[in-house]
PDB file of N, CA and C in Angstrom:
ATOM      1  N   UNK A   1      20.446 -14.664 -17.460  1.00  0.00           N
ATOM      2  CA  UNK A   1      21.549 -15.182 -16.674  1.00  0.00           C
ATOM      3  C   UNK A   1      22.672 -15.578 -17.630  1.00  0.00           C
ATOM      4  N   UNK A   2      23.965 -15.331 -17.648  1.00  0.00           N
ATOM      5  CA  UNK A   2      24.849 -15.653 -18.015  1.00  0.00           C
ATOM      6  C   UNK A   2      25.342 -16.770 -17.787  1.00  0.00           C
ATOM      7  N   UNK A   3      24.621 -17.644 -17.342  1.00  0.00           N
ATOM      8  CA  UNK A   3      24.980 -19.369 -17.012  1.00  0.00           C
ATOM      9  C   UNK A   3      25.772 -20.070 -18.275  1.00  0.00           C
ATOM     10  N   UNK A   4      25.204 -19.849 -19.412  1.00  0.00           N
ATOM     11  CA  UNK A   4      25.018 -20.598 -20.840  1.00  0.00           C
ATOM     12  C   UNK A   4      26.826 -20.076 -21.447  1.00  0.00           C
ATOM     13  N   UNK A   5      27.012 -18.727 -21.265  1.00  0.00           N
ATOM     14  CA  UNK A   5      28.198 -18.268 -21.873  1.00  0.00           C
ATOM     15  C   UNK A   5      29.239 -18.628 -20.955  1.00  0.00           C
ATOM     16  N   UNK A   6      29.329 -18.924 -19.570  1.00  0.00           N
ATOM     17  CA  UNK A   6      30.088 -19.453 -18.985  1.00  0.00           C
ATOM     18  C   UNK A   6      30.222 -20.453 -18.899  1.00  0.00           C
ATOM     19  N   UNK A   7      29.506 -21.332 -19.219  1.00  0.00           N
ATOM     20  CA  UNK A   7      29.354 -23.053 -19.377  1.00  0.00           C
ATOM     21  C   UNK A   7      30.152 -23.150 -20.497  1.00  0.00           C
ATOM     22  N   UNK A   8      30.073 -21.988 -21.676  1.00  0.00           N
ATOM     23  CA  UNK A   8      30.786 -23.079 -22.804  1.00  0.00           C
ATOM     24  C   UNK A   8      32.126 -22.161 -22.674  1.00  0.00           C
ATOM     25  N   UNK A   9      32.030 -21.390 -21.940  1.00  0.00           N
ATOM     26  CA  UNK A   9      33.406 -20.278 -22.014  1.00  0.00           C
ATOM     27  C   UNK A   9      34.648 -21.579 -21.230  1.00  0.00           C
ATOM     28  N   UNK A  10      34.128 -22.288 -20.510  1.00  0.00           N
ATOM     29  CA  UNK A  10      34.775 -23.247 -19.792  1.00  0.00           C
ATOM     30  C   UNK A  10      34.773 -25.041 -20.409  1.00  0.00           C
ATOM     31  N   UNK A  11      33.949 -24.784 -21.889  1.00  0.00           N
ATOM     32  CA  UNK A  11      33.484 -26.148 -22.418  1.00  0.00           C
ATOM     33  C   UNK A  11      33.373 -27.239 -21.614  1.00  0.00           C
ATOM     34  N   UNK A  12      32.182 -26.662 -20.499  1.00  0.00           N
ATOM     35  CA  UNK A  12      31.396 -27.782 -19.897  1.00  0.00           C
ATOM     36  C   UNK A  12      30.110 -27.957 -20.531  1.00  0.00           C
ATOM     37  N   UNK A  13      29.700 -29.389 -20.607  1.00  0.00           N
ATOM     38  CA  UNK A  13      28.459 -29.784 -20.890  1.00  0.00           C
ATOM     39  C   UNK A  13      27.506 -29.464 -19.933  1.00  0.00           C
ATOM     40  N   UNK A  14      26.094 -29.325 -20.303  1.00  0.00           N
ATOM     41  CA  UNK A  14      25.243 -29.484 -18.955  1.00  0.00           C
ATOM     42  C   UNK A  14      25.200 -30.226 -18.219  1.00  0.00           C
ATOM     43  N   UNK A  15      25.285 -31.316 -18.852  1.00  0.00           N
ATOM     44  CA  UNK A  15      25.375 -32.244 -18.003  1.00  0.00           C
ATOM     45  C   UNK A  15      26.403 -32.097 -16.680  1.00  0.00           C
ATOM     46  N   UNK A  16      27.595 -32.171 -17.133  1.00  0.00           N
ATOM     47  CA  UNK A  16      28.980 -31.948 -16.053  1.00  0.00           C
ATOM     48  C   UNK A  16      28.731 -30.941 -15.408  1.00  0.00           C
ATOM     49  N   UNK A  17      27.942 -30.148 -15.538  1.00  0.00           N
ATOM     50  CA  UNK A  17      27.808 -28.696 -14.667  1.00  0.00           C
ATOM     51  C   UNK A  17      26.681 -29.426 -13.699  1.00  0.00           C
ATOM     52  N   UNK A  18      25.327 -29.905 -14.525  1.00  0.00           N
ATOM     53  CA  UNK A  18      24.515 -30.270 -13.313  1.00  0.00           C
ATOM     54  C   UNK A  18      25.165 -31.383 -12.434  1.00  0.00           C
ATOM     55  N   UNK A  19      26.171 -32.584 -12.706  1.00  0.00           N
ATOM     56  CA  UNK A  19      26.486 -33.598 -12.153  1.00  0.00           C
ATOM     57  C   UNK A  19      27.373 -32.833 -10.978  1.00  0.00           C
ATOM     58  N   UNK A  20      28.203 -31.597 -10.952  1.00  0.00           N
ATOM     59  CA  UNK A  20      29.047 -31.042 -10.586  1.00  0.00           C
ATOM     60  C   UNK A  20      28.240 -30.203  -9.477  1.00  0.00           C
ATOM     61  N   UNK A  21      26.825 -29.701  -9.059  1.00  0.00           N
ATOM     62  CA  UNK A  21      26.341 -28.903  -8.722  1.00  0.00           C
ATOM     63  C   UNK A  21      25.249 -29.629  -7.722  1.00  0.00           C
ATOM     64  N   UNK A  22      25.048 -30.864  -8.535  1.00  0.00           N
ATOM     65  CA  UNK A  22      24.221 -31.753  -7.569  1.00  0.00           C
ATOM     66  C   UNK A  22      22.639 -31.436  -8.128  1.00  0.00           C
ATOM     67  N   UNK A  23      22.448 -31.244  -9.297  1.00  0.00           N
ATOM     68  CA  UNK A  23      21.420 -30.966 -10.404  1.00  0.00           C
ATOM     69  C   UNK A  23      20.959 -31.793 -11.305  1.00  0.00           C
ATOM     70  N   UNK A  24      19.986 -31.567 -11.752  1.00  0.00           N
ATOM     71  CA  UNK A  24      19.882 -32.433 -13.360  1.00  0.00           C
ATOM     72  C   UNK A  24      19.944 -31.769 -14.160  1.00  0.00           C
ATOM     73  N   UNK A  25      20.050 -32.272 -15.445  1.00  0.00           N
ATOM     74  CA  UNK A  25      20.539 -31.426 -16.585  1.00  0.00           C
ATOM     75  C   UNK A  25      19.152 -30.850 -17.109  1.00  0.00           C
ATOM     76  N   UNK A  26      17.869 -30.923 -16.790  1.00  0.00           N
ATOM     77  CA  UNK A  26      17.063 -30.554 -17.050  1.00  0.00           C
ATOM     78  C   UNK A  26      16.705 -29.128 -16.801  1.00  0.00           C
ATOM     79  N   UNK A  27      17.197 -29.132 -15.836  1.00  0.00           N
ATOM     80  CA  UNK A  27      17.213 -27.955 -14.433  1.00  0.00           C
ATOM     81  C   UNK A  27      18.125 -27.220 -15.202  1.00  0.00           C
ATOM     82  N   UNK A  28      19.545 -27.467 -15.959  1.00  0.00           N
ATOM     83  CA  UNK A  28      20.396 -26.522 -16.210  1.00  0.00           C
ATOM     84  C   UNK A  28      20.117 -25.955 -17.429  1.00  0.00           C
ATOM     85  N   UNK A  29      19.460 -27.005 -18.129  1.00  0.00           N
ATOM     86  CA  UNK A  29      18.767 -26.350 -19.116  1.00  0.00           C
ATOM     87  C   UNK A  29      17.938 -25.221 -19.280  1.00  0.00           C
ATOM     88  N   UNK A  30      16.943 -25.224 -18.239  1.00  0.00           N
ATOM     89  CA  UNK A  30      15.834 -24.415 -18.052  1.00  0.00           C
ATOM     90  C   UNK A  30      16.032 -23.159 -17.293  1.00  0.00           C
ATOM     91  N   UNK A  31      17.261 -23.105 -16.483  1.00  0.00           N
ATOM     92  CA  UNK A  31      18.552 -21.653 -16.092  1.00  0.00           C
ATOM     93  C   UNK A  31      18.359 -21.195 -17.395  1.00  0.00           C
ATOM     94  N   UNK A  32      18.945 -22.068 -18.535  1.00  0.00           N
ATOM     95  CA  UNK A  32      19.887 -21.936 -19.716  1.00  0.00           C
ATOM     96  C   UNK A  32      19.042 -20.722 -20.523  1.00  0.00           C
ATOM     97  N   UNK A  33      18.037 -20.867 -20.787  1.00  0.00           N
ATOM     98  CA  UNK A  33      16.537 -20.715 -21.334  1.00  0.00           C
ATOM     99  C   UNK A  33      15.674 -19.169 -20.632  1.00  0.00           C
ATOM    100  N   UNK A  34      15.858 -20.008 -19.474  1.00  0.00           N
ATOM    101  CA  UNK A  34      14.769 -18.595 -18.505  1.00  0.00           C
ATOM    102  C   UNK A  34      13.440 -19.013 -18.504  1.00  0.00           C
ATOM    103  N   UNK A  35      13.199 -20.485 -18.844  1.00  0.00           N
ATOM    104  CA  UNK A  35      12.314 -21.319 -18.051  1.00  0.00           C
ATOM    105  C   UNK A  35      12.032 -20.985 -16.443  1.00  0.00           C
ATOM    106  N   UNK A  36      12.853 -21.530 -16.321  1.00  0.00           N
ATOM    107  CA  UNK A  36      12.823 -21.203 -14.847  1.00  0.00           C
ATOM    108  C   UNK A  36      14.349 -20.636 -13.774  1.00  0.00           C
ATOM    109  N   UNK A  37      13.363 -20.190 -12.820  1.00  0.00           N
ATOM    110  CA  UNK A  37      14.882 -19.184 -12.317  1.00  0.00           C
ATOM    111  C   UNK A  37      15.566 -20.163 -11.042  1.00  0.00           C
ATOM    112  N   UNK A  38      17.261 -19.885 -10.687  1.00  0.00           N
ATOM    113  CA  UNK A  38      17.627 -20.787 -10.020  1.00  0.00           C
ATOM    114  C   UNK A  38      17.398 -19.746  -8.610  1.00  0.00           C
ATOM    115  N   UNK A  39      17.245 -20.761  -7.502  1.00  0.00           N
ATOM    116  CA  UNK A  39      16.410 -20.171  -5.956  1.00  0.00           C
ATOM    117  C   UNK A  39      18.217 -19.847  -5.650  1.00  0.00           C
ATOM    118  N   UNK A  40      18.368 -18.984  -4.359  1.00  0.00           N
ATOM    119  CA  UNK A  40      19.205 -18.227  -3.666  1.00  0.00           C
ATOM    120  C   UNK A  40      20.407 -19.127  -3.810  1.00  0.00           C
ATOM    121  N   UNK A  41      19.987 -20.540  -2.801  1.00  0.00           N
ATOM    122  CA  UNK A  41      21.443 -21.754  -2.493  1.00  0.00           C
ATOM    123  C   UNK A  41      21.829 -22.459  -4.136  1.00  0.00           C
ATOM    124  N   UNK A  42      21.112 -22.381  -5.633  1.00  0.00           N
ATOM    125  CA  UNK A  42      21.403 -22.636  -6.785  1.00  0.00           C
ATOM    126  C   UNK A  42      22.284 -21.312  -7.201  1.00  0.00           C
ATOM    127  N   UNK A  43      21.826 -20.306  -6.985  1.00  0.00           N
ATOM    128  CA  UNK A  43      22.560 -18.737  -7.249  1.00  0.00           C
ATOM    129  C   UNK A  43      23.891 -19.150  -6.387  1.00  0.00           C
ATOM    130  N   UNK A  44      24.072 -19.557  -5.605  1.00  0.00           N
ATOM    131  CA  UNK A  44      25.426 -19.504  -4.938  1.00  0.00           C
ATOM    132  C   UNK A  44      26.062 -20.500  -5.197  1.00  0.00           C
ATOM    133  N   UNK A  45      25.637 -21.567  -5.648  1.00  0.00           N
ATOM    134  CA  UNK A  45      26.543 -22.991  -5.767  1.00  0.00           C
ATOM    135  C   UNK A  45      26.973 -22.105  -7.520  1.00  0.00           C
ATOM    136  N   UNK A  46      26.537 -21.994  -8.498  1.00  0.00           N
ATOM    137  CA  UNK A  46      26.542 -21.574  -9.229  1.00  0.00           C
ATOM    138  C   UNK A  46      27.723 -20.719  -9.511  1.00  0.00           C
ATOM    139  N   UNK A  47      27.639 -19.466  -9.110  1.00  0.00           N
ATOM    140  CA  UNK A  47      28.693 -18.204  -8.715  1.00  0.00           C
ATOM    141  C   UNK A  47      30.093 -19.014  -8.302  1.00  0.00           C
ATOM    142  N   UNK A  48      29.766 -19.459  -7.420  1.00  0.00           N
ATOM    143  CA  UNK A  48      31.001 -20.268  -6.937  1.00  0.00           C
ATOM    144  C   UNK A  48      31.733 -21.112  -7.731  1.00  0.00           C
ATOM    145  N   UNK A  49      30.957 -21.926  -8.318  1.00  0.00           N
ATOM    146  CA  UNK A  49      31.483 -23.081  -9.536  1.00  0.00           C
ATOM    147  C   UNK A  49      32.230 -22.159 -10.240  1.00  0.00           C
ATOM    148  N   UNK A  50      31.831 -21.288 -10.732  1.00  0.00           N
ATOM    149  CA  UNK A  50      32.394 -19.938 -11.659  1.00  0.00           C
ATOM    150  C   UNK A  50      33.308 -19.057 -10.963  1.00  0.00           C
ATOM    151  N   UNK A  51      33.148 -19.004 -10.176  1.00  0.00           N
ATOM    152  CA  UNK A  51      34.205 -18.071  -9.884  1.00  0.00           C
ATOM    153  C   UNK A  51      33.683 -16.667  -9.995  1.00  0.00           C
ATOM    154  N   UNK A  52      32.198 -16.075 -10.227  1.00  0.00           N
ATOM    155  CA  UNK A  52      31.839 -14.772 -10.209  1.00  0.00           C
ATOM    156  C   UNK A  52      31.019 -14.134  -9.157  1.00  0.00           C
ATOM    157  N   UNK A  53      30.610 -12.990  -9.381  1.00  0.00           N
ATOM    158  CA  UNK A  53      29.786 -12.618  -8.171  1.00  0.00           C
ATOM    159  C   UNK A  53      28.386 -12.972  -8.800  1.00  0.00           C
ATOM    160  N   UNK A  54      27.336 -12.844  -7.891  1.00  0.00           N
ATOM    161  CA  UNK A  54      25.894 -13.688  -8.110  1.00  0.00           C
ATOM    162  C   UNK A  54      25.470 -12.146  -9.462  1.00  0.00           C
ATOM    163  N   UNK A  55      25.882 -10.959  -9.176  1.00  0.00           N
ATOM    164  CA  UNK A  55      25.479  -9.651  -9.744  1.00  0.00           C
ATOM    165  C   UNK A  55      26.134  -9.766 -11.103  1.00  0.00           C
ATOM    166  N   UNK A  56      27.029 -10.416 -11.410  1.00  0.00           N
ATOM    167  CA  UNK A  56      27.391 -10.501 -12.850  1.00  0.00           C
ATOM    168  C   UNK A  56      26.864 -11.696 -13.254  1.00  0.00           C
ATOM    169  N   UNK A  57      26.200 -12.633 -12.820  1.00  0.00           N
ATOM    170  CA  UNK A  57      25.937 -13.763 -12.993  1.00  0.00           C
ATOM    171  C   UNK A  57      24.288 -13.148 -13.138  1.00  0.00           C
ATOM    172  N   UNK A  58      23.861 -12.877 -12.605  1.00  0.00           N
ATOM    173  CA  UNK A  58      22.677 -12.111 -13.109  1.00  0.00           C
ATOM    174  C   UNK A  58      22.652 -10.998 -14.133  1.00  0.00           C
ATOM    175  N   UNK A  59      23.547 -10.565 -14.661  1.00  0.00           N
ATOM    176  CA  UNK A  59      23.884  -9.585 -15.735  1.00  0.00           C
ATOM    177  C   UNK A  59      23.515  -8.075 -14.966  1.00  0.00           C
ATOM    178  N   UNK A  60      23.420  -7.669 -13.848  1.00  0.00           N
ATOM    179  CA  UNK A  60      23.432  -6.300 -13.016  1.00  0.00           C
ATOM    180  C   UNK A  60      24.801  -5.962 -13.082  1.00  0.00           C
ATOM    181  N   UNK A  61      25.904  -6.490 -13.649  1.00  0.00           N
ATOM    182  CA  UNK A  61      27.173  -6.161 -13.513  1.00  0.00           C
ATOM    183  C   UNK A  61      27.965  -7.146 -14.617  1.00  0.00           C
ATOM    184  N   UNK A  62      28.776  -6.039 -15.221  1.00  0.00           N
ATOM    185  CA  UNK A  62      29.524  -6.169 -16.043  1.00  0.00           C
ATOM    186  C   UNK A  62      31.418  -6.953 -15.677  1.00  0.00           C
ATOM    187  N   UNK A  63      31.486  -7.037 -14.483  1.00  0.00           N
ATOM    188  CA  UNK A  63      32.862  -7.075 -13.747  1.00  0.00           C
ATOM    189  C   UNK A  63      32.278  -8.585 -13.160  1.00  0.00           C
ATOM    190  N   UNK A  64      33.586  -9.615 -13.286  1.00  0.00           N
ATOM    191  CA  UNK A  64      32.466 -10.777 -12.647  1.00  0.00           C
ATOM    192  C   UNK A  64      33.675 -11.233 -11.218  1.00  0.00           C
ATOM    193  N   UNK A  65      34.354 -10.058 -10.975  1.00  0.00           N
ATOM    194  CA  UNK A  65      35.043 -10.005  -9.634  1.00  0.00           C
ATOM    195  C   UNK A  65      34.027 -10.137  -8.595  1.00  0.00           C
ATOM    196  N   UNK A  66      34.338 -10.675  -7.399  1.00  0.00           N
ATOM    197  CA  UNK A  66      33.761 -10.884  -6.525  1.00  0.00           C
ATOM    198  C   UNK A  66      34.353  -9.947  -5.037  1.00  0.00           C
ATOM    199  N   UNK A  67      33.440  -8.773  -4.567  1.00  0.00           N
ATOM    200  CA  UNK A  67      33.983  -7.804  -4.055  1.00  0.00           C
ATOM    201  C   UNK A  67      33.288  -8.320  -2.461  1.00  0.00           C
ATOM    202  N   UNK A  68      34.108  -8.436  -1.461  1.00  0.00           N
ATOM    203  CA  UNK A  68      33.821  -8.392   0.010  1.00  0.00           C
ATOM    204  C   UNK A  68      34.223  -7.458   0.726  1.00  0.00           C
TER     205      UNK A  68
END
């Protein structure tokens, strides 16, 4: 997941991302890592915070436009 390069591409801490998302920083850590994976409504709060589609945010896509 590209979580980690967009977090600092925007120089947010984890923290401010999990406080921002309604998370703990433990949790963003473990995105960060590939500990563990974030469920569907984390994939979308996520994308959104960012501004990308969930498919570049998963690295299936190189374009992080969001196409409807």
């Amino acid at each position: 997941m590209r979580l980690k390069e967009l977090r600092k591409k925007r120089h947010i801490t984890q923290l401010k991302l999990a406080m921002d998302l309604g998370l703990n920083q433990n949790s963003v850590s473990r995105y960060e890592t590939g500990e563990h994976e974030a469920d569907y409504k984390t994939l979308i709060a996520i994308a959104d915070y960012f501004n990308v589609s969930i498919d570049y945010l998963l690295e299936r896509t190189d374009d992080p436009r969001i196409t409807r």
